[in-house]
PDB file of N, CA and C in Angstrom:
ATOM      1  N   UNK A   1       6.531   0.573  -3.564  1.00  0.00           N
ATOM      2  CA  UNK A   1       6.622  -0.810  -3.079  1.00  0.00           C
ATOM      3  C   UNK A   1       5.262  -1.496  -3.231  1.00  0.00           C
ATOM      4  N   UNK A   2       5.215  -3.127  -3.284  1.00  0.00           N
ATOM      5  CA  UNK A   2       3.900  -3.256  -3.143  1.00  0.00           C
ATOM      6  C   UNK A   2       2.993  -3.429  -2.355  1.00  0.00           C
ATOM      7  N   UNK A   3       3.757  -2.725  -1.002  1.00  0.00           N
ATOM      8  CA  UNK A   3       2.996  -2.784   0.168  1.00  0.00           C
ATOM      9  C   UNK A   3       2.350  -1.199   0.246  1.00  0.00           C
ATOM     10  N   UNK A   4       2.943  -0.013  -0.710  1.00  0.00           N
ATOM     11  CA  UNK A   4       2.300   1.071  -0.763  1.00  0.00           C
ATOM     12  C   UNK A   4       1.078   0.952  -1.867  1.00  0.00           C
ATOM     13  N   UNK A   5       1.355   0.090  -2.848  1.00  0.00           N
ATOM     14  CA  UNK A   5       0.183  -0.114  -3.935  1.00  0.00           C
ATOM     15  C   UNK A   5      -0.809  -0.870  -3.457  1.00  0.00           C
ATOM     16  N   UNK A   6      -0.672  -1.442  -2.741  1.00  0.00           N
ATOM     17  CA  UNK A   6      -2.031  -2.284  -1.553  1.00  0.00           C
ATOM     18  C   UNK A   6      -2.533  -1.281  -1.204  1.00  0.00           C
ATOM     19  N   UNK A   7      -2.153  -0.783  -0.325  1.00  0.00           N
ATOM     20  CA  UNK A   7      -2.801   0.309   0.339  1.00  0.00           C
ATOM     21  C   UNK A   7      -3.483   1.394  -0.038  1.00  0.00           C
ATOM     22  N   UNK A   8      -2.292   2.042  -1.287  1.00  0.00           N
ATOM     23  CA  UNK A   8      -3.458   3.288  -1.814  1.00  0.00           C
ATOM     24  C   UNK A   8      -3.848   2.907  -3.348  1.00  0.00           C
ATOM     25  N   UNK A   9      -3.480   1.995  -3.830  1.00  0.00           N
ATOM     26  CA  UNK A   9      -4.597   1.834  -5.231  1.00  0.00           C
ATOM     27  C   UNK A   9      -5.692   0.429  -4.589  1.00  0.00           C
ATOM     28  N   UNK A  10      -5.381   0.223  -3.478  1.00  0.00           N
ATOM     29  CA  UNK A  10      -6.745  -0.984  -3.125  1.00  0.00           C
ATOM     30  C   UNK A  10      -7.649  -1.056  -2.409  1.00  0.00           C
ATOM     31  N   UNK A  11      -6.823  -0.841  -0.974  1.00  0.00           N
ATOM     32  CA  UNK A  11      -7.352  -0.776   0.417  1.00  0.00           C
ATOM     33  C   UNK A  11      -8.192   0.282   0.344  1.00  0.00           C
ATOM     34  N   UNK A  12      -7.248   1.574   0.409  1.00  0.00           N
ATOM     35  CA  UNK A  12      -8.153   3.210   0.821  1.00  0.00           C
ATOM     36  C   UNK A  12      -9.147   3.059   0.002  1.00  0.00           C
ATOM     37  N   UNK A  13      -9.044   2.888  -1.698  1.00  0.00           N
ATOM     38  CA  UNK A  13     -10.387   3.266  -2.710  1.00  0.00           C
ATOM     39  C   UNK A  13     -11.261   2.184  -2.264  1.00  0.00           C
ATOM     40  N   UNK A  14     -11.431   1.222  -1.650  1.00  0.00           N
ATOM     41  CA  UNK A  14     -12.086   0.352  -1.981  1.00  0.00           C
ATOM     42  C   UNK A  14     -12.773  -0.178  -0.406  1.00  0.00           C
ATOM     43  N   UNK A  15     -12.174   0.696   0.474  1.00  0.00           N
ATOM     44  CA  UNK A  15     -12.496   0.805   1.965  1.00  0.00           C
ATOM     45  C   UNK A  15     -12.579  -0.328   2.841  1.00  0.00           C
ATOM     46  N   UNK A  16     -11.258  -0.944   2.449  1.00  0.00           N
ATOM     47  CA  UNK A  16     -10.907  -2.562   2.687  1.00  0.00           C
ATOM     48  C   UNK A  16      -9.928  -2.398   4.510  1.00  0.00           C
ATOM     49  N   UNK A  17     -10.354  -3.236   4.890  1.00  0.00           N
ATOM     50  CA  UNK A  17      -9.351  -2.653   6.070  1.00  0.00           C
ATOM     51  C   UNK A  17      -8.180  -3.890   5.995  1.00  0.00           C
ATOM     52  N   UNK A  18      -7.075  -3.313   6.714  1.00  0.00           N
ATOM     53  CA  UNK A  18      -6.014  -4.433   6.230  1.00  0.00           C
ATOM     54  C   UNK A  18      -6.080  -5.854   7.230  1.00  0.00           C
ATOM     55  N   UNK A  19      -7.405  -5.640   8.278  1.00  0.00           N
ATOM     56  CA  UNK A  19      -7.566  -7.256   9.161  1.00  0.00           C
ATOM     57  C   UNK A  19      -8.843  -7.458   8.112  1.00  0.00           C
ATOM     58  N   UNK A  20      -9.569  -7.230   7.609  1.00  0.00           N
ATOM     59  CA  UNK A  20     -10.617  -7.451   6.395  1.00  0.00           C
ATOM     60  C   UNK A  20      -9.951  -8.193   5.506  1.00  0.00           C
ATOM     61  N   UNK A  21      -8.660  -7.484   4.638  1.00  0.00           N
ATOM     62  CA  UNK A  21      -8.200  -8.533   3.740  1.00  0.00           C
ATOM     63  C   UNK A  21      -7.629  -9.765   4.118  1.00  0.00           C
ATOM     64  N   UNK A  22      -6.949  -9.500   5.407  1.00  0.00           N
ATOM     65  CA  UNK A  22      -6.288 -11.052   5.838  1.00  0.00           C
ATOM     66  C   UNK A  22      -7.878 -12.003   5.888  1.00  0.00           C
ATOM     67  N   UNK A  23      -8.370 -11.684   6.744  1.00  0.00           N
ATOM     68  CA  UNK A  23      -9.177 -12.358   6.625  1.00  0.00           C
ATOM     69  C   UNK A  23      -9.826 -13.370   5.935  1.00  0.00           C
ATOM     70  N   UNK A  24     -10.148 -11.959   4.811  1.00  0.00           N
ATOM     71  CA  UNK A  24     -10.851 -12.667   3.469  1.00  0.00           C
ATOM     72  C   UNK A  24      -9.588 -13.760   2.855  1.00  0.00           C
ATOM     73  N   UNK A  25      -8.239 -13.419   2.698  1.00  0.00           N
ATOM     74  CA  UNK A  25      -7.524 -14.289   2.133  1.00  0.00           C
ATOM     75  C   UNK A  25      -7.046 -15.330   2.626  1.00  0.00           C
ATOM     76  N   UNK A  26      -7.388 -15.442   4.514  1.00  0.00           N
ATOM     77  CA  UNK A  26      -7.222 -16.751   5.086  1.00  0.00           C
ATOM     78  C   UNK A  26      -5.110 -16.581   5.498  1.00  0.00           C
ATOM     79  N   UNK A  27      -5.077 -15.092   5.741  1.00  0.00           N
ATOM     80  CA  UNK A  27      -3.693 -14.971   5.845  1.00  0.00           C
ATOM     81  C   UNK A  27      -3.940 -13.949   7.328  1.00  0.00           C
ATOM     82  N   UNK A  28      -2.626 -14.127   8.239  1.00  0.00           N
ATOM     83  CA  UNK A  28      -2.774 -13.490   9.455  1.00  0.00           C
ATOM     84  C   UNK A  28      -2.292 -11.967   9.186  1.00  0.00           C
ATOM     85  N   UNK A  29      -3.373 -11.339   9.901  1.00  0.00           N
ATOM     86  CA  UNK A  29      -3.371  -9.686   9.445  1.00  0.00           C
ATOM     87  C   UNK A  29      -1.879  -9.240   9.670  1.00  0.00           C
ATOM     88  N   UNK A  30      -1.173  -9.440  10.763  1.00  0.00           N
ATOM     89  CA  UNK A  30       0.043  -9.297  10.539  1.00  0.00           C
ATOM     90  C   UNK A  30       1.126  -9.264   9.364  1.00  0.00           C
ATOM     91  N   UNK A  31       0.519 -10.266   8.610  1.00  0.00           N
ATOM     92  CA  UNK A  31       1.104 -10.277   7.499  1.00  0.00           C
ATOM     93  C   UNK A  31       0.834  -8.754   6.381  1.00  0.00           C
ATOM     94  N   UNK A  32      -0.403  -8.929   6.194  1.00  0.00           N
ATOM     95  CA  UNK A  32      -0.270  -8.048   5.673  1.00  0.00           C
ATOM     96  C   UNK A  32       0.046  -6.697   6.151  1.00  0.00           C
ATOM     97  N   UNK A  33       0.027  -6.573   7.398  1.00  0.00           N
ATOM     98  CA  UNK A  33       0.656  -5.345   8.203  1.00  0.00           C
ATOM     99  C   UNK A  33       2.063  -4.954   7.623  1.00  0.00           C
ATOM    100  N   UNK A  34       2.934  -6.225   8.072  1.00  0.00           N
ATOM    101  CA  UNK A  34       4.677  -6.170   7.684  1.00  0.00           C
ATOM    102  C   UNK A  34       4.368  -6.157   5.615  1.00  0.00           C
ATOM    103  N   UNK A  35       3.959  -6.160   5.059  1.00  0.00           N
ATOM    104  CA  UNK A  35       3.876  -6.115   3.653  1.00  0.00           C
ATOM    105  C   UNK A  35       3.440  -4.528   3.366  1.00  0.00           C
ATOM    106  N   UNK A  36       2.467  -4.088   4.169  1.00  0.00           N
ATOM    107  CA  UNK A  36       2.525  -2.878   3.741  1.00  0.00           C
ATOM    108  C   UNK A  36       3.143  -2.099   4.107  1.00  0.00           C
ATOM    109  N   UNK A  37       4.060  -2.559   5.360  1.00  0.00           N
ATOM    110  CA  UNK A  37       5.021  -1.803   5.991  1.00  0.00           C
ATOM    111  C   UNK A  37       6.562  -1.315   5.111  1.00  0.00           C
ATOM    112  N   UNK A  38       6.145  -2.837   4.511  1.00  0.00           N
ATOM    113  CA  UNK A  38       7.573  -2.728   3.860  1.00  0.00           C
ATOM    114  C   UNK A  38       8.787  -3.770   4.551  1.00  0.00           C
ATOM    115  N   UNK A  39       8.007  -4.137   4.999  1.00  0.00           N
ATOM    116  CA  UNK A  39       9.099  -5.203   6.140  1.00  0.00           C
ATOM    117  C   UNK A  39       9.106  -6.887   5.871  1.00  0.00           C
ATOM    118  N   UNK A  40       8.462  -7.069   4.883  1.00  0.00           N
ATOM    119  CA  UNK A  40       8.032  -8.698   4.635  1.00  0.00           C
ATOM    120  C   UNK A  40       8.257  -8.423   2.962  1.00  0.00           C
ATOM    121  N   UNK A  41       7.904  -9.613   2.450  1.00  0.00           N
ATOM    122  CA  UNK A  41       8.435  -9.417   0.777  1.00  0.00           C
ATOM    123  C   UNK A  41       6.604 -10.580   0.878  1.00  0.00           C
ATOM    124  N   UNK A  42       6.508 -10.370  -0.742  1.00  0.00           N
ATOM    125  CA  UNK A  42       5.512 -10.951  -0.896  1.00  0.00           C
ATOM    126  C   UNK A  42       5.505 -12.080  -1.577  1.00  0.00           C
ATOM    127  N   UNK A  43       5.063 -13.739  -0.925  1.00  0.00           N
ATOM    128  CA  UNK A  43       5.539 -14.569  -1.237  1.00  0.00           C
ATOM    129  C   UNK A  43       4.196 -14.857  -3.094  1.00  0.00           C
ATOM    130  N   UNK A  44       4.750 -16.153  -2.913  1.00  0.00           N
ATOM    131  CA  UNK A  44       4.051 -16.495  -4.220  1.00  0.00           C
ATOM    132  C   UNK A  44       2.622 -16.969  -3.751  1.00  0.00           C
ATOM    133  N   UNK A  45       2.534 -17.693  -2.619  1.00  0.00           N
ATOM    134  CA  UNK A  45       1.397 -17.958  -2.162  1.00  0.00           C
ATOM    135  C   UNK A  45       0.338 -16.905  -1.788  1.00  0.00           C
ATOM    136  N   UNK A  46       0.920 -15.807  -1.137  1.00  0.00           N
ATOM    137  CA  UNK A  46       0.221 -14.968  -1.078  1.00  0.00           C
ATOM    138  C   UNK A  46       0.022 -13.610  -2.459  1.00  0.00           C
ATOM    139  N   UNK A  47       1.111 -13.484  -3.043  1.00  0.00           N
ATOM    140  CA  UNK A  47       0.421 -13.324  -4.348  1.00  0.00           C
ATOM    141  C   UNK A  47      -0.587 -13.918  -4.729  1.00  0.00           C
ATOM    142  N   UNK A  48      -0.913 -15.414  -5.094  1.00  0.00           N
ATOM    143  CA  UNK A  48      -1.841 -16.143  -5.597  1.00  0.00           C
ATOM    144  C   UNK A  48      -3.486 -15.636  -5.040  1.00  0.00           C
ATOM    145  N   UNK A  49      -3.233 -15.244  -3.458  1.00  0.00           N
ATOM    146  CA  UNK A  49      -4.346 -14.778  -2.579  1.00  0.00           C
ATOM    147  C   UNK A  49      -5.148 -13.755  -2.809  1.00  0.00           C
ATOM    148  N   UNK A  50      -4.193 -12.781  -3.322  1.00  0.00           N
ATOM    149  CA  UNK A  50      -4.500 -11.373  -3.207  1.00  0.00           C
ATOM    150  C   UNK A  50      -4.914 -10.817  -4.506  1.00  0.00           C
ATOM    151  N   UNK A  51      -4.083 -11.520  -5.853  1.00  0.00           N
ATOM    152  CA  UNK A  51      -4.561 -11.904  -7.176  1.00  0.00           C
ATOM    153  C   UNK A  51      -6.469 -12.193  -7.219  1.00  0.00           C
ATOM    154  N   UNK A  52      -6.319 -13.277  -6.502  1.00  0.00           N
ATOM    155  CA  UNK A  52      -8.207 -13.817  -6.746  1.00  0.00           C
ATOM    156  C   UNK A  52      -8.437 -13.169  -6.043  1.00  0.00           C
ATOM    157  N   UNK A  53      -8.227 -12.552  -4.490  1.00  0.00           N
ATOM    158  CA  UNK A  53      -9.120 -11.355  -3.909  1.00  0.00           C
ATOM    159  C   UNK A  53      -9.386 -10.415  -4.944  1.00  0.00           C
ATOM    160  N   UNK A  54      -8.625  -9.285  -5.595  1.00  0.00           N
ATOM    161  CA  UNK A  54      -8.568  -8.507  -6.640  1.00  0.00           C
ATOM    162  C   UNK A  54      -8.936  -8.843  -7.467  1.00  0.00           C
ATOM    163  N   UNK A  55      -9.493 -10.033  -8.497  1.00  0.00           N
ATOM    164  CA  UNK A  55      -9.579 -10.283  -9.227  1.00  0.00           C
ATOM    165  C   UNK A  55      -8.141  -9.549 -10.680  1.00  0.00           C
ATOM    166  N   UNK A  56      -7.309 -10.072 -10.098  1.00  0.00           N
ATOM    167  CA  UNK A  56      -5.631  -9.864 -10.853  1.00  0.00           C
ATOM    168  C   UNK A  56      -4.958 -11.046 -11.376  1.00  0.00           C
ATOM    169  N   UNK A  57      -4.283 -10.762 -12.771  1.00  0.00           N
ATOM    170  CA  UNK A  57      -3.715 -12.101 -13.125  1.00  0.00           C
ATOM    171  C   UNK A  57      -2.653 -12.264 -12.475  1.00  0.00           C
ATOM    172  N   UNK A  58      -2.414 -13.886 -11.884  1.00  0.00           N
ATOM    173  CA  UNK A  58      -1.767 -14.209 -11.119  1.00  0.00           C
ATOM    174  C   UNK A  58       0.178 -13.883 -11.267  1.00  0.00           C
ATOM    175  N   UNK A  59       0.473 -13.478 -10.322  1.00  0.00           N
ATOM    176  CA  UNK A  59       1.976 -12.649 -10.734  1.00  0.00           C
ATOM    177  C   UNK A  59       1.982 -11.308 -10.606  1.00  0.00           C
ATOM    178  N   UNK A  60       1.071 -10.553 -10.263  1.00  0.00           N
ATOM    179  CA  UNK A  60       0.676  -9.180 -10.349  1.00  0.00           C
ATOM    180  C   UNK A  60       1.600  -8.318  -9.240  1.00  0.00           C
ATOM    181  N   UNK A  61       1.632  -9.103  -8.128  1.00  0.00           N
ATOM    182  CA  UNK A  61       2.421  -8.774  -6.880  1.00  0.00           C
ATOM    183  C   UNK A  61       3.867  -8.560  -6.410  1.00  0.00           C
ATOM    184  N   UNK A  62       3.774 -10.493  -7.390  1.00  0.00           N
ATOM    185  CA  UNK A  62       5.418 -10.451  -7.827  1.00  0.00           C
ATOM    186  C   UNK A  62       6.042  -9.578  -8.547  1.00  0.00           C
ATOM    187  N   UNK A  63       5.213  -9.395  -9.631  1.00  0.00           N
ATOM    188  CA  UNK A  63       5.775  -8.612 -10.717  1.00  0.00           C
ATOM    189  C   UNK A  63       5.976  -7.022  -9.962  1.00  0.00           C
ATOM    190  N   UNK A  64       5.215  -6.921  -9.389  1.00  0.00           N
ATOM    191  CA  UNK A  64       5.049  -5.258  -8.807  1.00  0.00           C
ATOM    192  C   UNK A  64       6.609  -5.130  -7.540  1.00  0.00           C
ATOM    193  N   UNK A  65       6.607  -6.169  -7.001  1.00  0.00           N
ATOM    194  CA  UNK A  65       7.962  -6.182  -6.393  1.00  0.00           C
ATOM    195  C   UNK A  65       9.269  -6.696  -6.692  1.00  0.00           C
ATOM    196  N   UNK A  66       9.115  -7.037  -7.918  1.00  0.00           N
ATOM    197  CA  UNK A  66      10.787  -6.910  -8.703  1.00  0.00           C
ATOM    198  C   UNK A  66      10.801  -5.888  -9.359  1.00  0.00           C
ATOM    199  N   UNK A  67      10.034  -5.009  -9.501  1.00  0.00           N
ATOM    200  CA  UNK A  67       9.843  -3.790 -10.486  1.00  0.00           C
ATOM    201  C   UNK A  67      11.511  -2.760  -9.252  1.00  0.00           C
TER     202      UNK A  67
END
Protein backbone atom coordinates (compact mmCIF):
# COMPACT_ATOMS: atom_id res chain seq x y z
CA UNK A 1 0.00 0.00 0.00
CA UNK A 2 1.22 3.45 -0.11
CA UNK A 3 0.93 3.97 3.31
CA UNK A 4 3.50 0.91 3.80
CA UNK A 5 5.92 2.55 1.08
CA UNK A 6 5.93 5.85 3.17
CA UNK A 7 6.97 4.30 5.89
CA UNK A 8 9.59 1.79 4.99
CA UNK A 9 11.17 3.12 1.70
CA UNK A 10 10.95 6.91 3.33
CA UNK A 11 10.22 7.54 6.79
CA UNK A 12 12.44 4.61 8.59
CA UNK A 13 15.62 5.19 5.93
CA UNK A 14 15.50 8.63 6.15
CA UNK A 15 14.56 9.01 10.01
CA UNK A 16 11.54 11.18 9.24
CA UNK A 17 8.96 10.95 11.92
CA UNK A 18 5.39 10.79 10.67
CA UNK A 19 4.37 14.40 12.90
CA UNK A 20 7.83 15.71 11.08
CA UNK A 21 6.36 15.04 7.70
CA UNK A 22 2.93 16.51 8.36
CA UNK A 23 4.46 19.19 9.43
CA UNK A 24 6.88 19.86 6.87
CA UNK A 25 3.94 19.36 4.29
CA UNK A 26 1.54 21.72 6.18
CA UNK A 27 -0.89 18.53 6.51
CA UNK A 28 -2.35 17.32 10.04
CA UNK A 29 -0.23 14.38 11.34
CA UNK A 30 -3.28 12.48 11.59
CA UNK A 31 -3.44 12.34 8.23
CA UNK A 32 -0.68 10.88 7.59
CA UNK A 33 -1.22 8.47 10.50
CA UNK A 34 -4.70 7.07 8.74
CA UNK A 35 -2.51 6.86 5.26
CA UNK A 36 -0.05 4.80 6.68
CA UNK A 37 -2.48 2.94 8.43
CA UNK A 38 -4.19 2.13 5.54
CA UNK A 39 -7.35 3.79 6.49
CA UNK A 40 -7.41 7.09 4.31
CA UNK A 41 -6.61 6.95 0.45
CA UNK A 42 -4.24 9.50 -0.80
CA UNK A 43 -5.68 12.51 -2.23
CA UNK A 44 -4.17 14.48 -5.17
CA UNK A 45 -3.38 17.36 -3.05
CA UNK A 46 -1.53 15.57 -0.84
CA UNK A 47 0.22 13.61 -3.39
CA UNK A 48 1.34 16.97 -4.82
CA UNK A 49 2.87 17.51 -0.99
CA UNK A 50 4.69 14.60 -0.49
CA UNK A 51 5.98 14.52 -4.28
CA UNK A 52 8.01 18.05 -3.53
CA UNK A 53 8.76 16.82 0.05
CA UNK A 54 10.54 13.73 -1.72
CA UNK A 55 11.57 15.39 -4.38
CA UNK A 56 9.11 12.80 -6.75
CA UNK A 57 7.42 13.42 -10.01
CA UNK A 58 4.16 14.51 -9.31
CA UNK A 59 1.61 11.34 -9.44
CA UNK A 60 4.02 9.10 -7.70
CA UNK A 61 1.46 8.36 -4.84
CA UNK A 62 -1.37 8.14 -6.98
CA UNK A 63 0.20 5.99 -9.17
CA UNK A 64 1.52 3.77 -6.21
CA UNK A 65 -2.17 3.42 -5.02
CA UNK A 66 -3.95 2.29 -8.08
CA UNK A 67 -1.17 -0.14 -8.53
Amino acid sequence: TPGELLKEEFLEPMGISQYRLAKEIGVPAQRIGQIIAGKRSITADTDLRLCRFFGLSNGYWLRAQAA
